[in-house]
Every structure is written in C-alpha cells, then in structure tokens.
N, C-alpha and C. Protein backbone atom coordinates (compact mmCIF):
# COMPACT_ATOMS: atom_id res chain seq x y z
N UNK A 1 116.45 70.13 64.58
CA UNK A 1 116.08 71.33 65.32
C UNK A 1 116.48 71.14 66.78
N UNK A 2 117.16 71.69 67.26
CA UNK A 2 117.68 72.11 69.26
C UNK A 2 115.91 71.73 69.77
N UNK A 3 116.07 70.90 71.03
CA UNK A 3 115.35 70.28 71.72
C UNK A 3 114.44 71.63 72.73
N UNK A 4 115.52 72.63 72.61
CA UNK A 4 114.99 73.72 73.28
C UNK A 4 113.63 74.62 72.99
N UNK A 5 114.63 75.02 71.31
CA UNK A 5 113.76 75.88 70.51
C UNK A 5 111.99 74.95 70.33
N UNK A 6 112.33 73.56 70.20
CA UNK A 6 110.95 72.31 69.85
C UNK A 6 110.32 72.85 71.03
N UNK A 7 110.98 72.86 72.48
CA UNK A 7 109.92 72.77 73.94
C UNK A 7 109.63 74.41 73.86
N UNK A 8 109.99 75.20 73.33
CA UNK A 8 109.95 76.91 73.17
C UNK A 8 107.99 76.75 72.55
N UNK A 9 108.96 76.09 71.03
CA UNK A 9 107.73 76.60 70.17
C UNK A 9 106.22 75.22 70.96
N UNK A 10 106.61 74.22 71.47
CA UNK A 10 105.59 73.18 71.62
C UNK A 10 104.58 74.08 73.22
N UNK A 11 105.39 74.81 73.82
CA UNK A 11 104.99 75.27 75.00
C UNK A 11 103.99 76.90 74.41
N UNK A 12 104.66 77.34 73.44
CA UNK A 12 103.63 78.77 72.76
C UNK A 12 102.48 78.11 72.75
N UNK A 13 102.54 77.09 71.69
CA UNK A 13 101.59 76.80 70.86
C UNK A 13 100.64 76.04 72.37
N UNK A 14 100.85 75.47 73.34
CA UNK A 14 99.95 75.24 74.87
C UNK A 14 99.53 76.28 75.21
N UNK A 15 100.74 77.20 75.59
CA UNK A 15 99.61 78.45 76.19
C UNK A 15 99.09 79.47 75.46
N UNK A 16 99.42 79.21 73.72
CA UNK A 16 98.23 79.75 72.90
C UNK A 16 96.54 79.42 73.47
N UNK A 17 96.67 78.11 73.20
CA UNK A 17 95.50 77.53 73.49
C UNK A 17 94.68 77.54 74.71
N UNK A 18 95.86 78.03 76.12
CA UNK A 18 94.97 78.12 77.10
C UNK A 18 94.39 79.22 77.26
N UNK A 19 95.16 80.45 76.81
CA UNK A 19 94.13 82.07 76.69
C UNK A 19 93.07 81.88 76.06
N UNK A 20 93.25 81.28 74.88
CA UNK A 20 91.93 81.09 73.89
C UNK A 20 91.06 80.36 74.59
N UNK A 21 90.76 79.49 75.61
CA UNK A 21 90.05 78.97 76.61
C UNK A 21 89.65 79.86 77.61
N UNK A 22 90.61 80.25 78.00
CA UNK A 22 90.76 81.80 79.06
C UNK A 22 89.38 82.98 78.45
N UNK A 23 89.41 82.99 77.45
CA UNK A 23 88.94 84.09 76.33
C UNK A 23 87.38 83.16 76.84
N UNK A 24 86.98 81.87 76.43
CA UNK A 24 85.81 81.36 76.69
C UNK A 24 85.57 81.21 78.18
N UNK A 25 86.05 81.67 79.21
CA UNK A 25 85.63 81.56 80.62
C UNK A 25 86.18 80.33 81.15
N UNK A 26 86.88 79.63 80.23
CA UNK A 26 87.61 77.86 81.44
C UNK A 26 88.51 78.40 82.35
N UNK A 27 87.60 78.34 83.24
CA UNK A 27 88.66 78.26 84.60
C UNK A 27 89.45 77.74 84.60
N UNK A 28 89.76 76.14 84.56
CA UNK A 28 90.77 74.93 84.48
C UNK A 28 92.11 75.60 83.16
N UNK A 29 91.26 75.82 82.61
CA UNK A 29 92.40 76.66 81.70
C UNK A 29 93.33 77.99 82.20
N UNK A 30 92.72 78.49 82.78
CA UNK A 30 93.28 80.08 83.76
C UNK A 30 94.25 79.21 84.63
N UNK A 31 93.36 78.00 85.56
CA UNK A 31 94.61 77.55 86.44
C UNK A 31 95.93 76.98 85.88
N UNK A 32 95.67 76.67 84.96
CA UNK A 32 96.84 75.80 84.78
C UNK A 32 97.68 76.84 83.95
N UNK A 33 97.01 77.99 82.81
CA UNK A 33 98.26 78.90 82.77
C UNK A 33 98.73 79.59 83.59
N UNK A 34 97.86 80.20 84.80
CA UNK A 34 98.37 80.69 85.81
C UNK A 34 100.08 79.63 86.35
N UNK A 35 99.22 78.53 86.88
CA UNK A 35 100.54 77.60 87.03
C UNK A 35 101.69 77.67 85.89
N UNK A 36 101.61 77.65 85.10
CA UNK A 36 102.86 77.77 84.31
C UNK A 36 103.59 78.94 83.99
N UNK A 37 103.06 80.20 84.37
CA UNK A 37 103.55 80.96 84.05
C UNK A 37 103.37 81.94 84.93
N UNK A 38 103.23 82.03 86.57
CA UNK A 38 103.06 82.91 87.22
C UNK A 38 104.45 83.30 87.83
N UNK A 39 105.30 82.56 87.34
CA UNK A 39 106.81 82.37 88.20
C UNK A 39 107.72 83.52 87.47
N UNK A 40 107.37 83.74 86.37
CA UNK A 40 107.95 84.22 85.13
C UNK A 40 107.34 85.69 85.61
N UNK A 41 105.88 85.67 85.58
CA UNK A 41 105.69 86.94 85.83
C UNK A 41 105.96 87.69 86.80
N UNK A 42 106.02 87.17 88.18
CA UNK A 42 106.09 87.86 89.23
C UNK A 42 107.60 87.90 89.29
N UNK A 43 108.99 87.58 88.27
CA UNK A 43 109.98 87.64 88.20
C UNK A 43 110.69 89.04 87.47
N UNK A 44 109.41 88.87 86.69
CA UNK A 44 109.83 90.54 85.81
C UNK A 44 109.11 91.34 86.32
N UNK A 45 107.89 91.36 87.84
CA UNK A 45 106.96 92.14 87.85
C UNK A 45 108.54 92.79 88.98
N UNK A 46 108.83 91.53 89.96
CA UNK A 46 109.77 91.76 91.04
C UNK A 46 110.75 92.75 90.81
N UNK A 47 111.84 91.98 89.76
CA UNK A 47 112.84 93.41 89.06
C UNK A 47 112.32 94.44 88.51
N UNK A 48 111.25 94.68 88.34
CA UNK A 48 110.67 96.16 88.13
C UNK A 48 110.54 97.01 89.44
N UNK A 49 109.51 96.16 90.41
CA UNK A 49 109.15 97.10 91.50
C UNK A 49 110.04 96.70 92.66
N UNK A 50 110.83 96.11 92.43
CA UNK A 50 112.22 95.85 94.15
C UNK A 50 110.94 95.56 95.24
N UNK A 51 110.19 94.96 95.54
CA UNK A 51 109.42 95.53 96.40
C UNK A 51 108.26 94.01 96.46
N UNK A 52 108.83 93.03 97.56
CA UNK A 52 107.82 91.68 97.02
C UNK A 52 106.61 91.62 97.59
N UNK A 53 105.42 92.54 98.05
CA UNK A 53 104.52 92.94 98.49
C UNK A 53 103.82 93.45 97.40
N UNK A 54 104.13 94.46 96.39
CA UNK A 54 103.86 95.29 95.16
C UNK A 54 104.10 94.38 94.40
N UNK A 55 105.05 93.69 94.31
CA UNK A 55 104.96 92.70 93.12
C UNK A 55 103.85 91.57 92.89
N UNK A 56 103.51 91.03 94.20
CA UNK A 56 102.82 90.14 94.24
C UNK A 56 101.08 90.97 93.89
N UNK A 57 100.85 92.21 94.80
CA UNK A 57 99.53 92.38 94.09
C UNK A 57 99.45 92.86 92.73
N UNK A 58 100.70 93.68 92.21
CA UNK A 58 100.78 93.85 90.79
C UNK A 58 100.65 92.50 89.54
N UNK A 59 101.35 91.58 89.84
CA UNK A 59 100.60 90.18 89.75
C UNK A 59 99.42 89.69 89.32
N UNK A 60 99.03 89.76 90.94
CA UNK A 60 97.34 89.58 90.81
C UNK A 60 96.88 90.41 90.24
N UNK A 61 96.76 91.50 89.84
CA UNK A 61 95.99 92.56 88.97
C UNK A 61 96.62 92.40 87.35
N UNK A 62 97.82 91.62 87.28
CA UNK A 62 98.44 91.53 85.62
C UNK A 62 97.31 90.17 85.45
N UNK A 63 96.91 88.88 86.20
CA UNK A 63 96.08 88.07 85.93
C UNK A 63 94.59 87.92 85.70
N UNK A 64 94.28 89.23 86.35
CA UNK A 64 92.68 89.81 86.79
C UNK A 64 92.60 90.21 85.35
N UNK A 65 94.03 90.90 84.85
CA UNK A 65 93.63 91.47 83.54
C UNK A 65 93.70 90.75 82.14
N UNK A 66 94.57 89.07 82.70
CA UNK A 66 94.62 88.53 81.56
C UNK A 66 92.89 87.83 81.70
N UNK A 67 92.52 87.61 82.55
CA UNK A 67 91.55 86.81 82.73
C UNK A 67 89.97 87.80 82.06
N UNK A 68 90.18 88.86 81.69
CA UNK A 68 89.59 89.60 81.73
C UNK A 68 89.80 90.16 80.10
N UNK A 69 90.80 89.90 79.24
CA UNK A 69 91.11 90.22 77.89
C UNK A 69 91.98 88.76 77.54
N UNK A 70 91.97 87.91 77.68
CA UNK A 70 92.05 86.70 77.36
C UNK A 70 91.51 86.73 75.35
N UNK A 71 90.09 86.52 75.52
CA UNK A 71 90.01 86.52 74.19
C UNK A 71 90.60 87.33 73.19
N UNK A 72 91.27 88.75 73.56
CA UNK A 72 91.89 89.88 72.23
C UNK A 72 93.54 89.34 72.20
N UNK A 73 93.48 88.50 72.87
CA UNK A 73 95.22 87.80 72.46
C UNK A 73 94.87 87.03 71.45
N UNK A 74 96.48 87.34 70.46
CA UNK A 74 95.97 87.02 68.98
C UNK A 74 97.57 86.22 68.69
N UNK A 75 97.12 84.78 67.94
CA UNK A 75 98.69 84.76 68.27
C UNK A 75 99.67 85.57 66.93
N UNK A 76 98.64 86.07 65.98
CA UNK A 76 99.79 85.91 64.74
C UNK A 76 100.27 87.40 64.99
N UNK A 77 99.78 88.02 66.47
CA UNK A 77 100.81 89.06 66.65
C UNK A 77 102.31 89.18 67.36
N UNK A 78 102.16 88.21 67.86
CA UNK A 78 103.02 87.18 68.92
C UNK A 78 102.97 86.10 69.58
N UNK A 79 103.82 85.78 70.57
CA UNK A 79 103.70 84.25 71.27
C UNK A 79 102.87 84.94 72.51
N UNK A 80 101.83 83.96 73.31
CA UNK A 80 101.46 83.79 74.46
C UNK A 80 102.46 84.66 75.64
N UNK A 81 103.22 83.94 75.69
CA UNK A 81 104.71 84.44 76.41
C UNK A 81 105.33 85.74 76.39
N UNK A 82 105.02 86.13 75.07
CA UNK A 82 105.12 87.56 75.37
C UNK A 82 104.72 88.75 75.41
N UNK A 83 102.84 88.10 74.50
CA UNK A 83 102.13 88.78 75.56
C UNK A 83 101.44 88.96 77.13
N UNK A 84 101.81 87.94 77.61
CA UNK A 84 101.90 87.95 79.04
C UNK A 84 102.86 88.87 79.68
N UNK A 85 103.84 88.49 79.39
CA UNK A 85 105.26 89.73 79.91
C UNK A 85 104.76 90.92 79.41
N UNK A 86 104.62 90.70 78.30
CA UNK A 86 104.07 92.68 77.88
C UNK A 86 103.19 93.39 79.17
N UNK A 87 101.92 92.76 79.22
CA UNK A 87 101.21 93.22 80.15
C UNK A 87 101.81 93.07 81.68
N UNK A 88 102.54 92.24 81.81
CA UNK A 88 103.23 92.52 83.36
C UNK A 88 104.04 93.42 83.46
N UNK A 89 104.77 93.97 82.12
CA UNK A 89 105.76 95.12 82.47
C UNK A 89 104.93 96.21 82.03
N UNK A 90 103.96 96.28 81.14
CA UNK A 90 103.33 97.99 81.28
C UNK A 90 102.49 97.53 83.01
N UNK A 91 101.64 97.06 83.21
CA UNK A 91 101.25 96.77 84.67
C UNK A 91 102.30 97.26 85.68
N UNK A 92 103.48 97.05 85.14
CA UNK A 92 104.12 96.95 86.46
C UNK A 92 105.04 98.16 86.60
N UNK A 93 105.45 99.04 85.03
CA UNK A 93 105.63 100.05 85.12
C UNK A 93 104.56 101.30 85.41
N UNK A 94 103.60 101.08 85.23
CA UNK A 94 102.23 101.49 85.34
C UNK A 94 102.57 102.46 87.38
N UNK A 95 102.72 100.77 87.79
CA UNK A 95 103.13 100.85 89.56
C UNK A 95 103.29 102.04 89.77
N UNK A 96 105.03 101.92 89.25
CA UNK A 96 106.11 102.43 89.62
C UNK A 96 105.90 103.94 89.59
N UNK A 97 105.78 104.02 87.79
CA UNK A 97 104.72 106.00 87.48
C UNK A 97 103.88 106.35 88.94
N UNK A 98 102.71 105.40 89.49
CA UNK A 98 101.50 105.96 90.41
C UNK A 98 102.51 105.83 91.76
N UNK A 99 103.25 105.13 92.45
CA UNK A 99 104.21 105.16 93.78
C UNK A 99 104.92 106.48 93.32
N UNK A 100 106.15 106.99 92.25
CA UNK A 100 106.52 108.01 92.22
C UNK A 100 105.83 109.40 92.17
N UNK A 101 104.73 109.13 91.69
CA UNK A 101 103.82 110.42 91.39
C UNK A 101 102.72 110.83 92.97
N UNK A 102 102.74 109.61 93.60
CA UNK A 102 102.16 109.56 94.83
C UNK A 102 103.12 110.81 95.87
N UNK A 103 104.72 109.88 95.94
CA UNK A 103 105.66 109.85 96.61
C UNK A 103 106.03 111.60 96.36
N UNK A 104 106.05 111.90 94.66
CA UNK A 104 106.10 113.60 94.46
C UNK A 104 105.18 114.64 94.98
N UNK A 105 103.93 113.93 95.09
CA UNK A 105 102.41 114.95 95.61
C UNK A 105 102.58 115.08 97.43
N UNK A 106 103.61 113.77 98.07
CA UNK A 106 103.69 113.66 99.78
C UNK A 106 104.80 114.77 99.96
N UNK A 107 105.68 114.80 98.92
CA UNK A 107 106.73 115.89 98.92
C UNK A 107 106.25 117.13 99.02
N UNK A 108 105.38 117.30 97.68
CA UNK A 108 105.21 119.43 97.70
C UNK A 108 104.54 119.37 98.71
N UNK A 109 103.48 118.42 99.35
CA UNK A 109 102.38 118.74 100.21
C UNK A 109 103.08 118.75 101.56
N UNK A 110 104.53 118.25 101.70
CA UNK A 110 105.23 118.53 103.11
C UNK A 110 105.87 119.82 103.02
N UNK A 111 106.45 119.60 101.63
CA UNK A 111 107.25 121.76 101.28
C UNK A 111 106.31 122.46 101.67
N UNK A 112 104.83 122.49 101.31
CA UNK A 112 103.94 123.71 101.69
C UNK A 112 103.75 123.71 102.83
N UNK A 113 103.48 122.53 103.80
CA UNK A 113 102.74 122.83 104.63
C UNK A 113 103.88 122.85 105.58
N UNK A 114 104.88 121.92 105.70
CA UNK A 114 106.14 122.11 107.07
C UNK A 114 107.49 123.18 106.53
N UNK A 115 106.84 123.52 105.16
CA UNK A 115 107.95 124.49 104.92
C UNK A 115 109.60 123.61 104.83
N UNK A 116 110.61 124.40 104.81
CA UNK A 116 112.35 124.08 104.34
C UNK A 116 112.49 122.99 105.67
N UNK A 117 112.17 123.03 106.79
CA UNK A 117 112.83 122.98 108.09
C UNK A 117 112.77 121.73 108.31
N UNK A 118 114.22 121.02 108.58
CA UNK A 118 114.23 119.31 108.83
C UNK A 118 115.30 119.50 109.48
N UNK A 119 114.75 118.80 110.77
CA UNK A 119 115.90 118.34 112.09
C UNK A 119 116.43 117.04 112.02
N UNK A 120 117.60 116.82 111.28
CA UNK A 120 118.28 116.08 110.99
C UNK A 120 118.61 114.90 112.51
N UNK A 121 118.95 115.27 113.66
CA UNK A 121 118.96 114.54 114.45
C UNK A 121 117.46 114.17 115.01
N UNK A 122 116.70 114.65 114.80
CA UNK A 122 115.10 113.82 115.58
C UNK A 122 115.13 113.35 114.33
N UNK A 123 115.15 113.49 113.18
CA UNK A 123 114.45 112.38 112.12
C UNK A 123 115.60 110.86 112.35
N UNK A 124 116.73 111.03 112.48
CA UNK A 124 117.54 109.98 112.96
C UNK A 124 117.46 109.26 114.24
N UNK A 125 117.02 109.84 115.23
CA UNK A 125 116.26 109.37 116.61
C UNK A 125 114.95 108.29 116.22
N UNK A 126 114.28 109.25 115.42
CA UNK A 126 113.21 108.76 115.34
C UNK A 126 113.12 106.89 114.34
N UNK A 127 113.85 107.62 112.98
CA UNK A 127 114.16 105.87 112.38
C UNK A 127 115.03 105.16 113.51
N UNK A 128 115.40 105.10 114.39
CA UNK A 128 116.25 104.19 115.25
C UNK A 128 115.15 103.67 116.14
N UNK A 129 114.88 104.69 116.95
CA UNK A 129 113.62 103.93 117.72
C UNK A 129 112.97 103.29 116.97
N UNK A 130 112.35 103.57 115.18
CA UNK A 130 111.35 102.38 115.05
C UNK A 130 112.02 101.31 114.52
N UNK A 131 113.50 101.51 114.33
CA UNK A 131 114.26 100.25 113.76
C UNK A 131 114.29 99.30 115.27
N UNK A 132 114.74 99.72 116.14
CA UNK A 132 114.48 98.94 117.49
C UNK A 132 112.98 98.12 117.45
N UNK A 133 112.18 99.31 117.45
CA UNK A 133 110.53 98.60 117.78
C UNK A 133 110.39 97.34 116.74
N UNK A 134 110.50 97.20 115.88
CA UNK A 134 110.63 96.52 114.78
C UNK A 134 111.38 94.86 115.14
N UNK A 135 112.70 95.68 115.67
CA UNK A 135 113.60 94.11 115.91
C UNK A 135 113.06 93.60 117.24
N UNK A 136 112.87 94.62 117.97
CA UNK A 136 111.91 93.97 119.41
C UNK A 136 110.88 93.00 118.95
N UNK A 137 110.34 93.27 118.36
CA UNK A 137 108.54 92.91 117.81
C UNK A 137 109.49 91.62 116.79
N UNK A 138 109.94 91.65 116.46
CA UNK A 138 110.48 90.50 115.38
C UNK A 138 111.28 89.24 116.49
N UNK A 139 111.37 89.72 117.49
CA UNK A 139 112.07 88.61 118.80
C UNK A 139 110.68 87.91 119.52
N UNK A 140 109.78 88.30 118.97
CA UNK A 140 108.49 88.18 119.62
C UNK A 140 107.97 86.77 118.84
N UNK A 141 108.58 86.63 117.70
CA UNK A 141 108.14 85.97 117.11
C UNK A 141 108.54 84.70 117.23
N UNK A 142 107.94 83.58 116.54
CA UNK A 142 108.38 81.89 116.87
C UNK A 142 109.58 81.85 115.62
N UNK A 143 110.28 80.93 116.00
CA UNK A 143 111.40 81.17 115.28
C UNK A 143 110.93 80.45 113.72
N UNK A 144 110.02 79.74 113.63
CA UNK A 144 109.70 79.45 112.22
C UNK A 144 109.07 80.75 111.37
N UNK A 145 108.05 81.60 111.90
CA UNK A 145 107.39 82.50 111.68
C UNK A 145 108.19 83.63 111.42
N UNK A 146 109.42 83.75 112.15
CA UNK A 146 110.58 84.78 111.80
C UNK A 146 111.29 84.54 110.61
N UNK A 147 111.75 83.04 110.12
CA UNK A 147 112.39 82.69 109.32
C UNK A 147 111.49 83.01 107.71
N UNK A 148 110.54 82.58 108.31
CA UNK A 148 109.48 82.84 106.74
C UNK A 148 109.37 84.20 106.37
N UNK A 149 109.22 84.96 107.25
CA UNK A 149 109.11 86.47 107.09
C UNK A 149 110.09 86.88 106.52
N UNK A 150 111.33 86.64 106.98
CA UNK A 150 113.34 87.50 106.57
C UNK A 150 113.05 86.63 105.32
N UNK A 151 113.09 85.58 104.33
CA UNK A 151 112.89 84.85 103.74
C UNK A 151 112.17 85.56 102.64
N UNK A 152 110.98 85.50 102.71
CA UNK A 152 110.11 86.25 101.99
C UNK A 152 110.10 88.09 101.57
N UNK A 153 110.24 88.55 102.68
CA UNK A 153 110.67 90.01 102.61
C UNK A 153 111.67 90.67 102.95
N UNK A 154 112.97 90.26 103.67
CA UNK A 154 114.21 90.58 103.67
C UNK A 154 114.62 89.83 102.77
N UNK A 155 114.79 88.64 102.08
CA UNK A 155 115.10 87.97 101.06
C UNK A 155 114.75 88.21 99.52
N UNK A 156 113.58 88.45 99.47
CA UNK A 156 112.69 89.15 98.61
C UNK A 156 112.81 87.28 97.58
N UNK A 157 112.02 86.41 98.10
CA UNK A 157 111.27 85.26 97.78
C UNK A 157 109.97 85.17 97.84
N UNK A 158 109.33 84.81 96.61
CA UNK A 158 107.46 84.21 96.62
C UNK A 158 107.59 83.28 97.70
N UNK A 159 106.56 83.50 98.11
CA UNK A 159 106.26 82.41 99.52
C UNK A 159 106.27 81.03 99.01
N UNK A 160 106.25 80.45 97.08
CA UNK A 160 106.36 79.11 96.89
C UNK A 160 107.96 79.18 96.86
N UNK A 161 108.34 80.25 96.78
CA UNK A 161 110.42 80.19 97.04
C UNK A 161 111.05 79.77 98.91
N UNK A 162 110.21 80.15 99.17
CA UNK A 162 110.19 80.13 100.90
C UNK A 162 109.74 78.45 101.26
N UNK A 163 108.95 78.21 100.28
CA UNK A 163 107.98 76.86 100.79
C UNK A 163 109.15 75.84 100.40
N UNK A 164 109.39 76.04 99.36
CA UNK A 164 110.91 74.67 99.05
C UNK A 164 111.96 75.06 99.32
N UNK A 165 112.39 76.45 99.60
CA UNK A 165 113.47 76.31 100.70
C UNK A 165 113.52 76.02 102.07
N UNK A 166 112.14 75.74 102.93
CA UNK A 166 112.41 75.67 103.63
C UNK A 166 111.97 73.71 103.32
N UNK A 167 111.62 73.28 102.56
CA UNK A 167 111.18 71.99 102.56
C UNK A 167 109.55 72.13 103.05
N UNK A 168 108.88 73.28 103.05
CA UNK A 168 107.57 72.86 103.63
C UNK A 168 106.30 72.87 102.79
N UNK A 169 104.87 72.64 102.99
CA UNK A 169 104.19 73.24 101.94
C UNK A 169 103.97 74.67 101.81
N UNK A 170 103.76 74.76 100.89
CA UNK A 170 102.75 76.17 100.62
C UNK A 170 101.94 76.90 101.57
N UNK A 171 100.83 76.06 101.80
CA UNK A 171 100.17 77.02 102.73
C UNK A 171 100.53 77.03 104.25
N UNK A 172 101.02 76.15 104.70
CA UNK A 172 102.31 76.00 105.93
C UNK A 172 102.88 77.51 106.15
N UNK A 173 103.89 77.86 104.96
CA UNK A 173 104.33 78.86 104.81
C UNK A 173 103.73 79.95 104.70
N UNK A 174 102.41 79.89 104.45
CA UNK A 174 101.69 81.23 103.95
C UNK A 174 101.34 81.08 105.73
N UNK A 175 100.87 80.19 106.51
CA UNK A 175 100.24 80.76 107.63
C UNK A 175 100.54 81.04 108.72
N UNK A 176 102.40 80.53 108.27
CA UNK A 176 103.51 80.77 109.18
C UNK A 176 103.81 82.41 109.00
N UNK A 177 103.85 83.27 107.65
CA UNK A 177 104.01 84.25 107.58
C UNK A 177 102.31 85.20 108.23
N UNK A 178 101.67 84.94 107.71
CA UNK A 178 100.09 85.48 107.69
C UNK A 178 100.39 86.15 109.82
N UNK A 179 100.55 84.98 110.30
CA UNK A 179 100.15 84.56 111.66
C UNK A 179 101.38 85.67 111.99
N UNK A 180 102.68 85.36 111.66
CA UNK A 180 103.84 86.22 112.27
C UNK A 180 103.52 87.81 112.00
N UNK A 181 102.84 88.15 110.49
CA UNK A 181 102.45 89.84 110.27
C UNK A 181 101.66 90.14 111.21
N UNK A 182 100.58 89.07 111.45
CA UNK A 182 99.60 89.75 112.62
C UNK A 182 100.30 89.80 114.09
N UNK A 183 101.06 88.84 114.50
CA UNK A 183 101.80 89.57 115.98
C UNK A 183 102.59 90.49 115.44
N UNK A 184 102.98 91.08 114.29
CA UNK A 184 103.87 92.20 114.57
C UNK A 184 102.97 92.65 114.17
N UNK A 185 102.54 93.45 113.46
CA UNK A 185 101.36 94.17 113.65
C UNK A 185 100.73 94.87 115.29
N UNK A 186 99.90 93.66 116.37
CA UNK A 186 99.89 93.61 117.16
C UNK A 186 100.74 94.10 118.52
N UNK A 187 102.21 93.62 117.94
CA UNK A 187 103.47 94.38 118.42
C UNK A 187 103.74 95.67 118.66
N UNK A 188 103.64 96.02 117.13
CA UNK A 188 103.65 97.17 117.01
C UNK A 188 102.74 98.52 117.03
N UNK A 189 101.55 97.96 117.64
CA UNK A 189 100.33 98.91 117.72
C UNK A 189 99.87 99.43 116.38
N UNK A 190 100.05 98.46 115.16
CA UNK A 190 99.65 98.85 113.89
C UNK A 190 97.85 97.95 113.58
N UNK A 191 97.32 99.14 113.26
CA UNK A 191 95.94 98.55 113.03
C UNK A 191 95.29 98.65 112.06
C-alpha cells in the first residue's frame, strides 16, 4: 500500500477519535485537532472569501461549531477531514450569501434615498485622498509593524504564515500587527 494513502487513512482514523473526544468536552482533544487541522481550514475558508480578516473569524465560528456538534460526527458517513471542510465551506459560503445580500440592501437603500446621481470625479477625489491618508498613516508606522501588516493583509497570510516568514514567533507577530492596527486606526481618526 503507498505510504501516503497508510498516513491518509492512519491520520482519519486520529482525528476520528479526536471529535469523538471533542463530542465528550476534552479540551486537549479540541487543541490538538484544532492544531492539525486549522491550516487546511482557513485555506478553503480563504479561497472562498478573498478576504483574510473574514476568513479568519469565519474560522473561528467553523470551530465554535465543531466544538459545539462534535459528538453528531459519524465516521461511517465519512472521514473527519471531510467533515470538517464540509462545514468550513457551507460556513464560509454561508459568509459570502450574508456580505452579498448585505452589500444588495446598501445598494437599493442608496437608489432610494440618493436617487441615479453619481459624480464620478468627487467619488475619484475622494478614494485618492483616502488612498493617501492610508499610505500617510502606514509611514507612521515602525518598519517591523508595517511589514507584518502588507504580509498579512496585502499578502493575504495567517499571522502563523507571517510568523515563519519572517523567522519570528507567533505572538511577536500578532503584537507587531495588533499594535500597528491601533496607530493606524489612531492615524486615521477611526474609532
């Protein structure tokens, strides 16, 4: 038998067992499937929603929900693996439906109320000035705190993708970014 298909089926049959733990409340069990398989999810949550902010809390809410129906995973309906992905892509198409349906209700509610009329040069004035305010406020920043940010959200990397590219730890990186949102934020008179 291929060494692959053995670590395929030897790895189901692990995180069979850790939902079914999951299902009894082991934490230690949640962490460690979390660890093995959060990379995967937030990979198919990512190519769904383009968007690594939405992906990441869509994520956390695909885990809230395994942690939370843990016990009705069954394996002889499938592998672990893919019911995990299942629920990250209805979760995550789920998103996408409530942002478009949001994004359609900001539309009619601008048709009714501002009517046909769009001034093509102030709406272009206007994204420039805040594309300026933006790169101003981003010069503000320490140059590690800038790097983590373009990295993470111009790059569209999990902050543990950011943490070993840049060689650093984890939470290094999280407080290099955390710290840089709040001066721009601050920057930008966003509250």
């Amino acid at each position: 038998m291929d060494s692959a298909v053995t670590a395929r089926a030897a790895e189901s049959i692990e995180l069979a067992e850790l939902l079914h733990r999951c299902g009894r409340a082991d934490q230690e069990a949640f962490a460690e499937l979390y660890d093995r398989t959060s990379a995967r999810v937030f990979g198919l949550v990512l190519r769904i929603l383009h968007d690594p902010g939405y992906a990441e809390e869509t994520t956390q809410e695909v885990y809230l929900q395994i942690w939370r129906t843990a016990a009705s995973f069954d394996p002889a309906k499938g592998s672990a693996v893919t019911w995990l992905m299942t629920l990250a892509h209805r979760r995550a198409v789920d998103r996408v439906r409530t942002e478009q349906a949001h994004t359609q209700r900001e539309v009619t509610y601008g048709i009714r109320v501002l009517g046909n009329e769009f001034d093509e040069v102030t709406e272009e004035v206007e994204r420039r000035l805040e594309q300026q305010a933006v790169l101003a406020s981003l010069a503000t920043l320490t140059q590690t705190q800038r790097e983590a940010i373009s990295l993470a959200y111009y790059g569209g990397r999990t902050y543990a993708e950011v943490a070993a590219y840049l060689d650093v730890g984890l939470p290094t990186v999280k407080s290099r970014i955390r710290d840089g949102l709040t001066r721009l934020k601050k920057s930008l008179g966003v509250t």
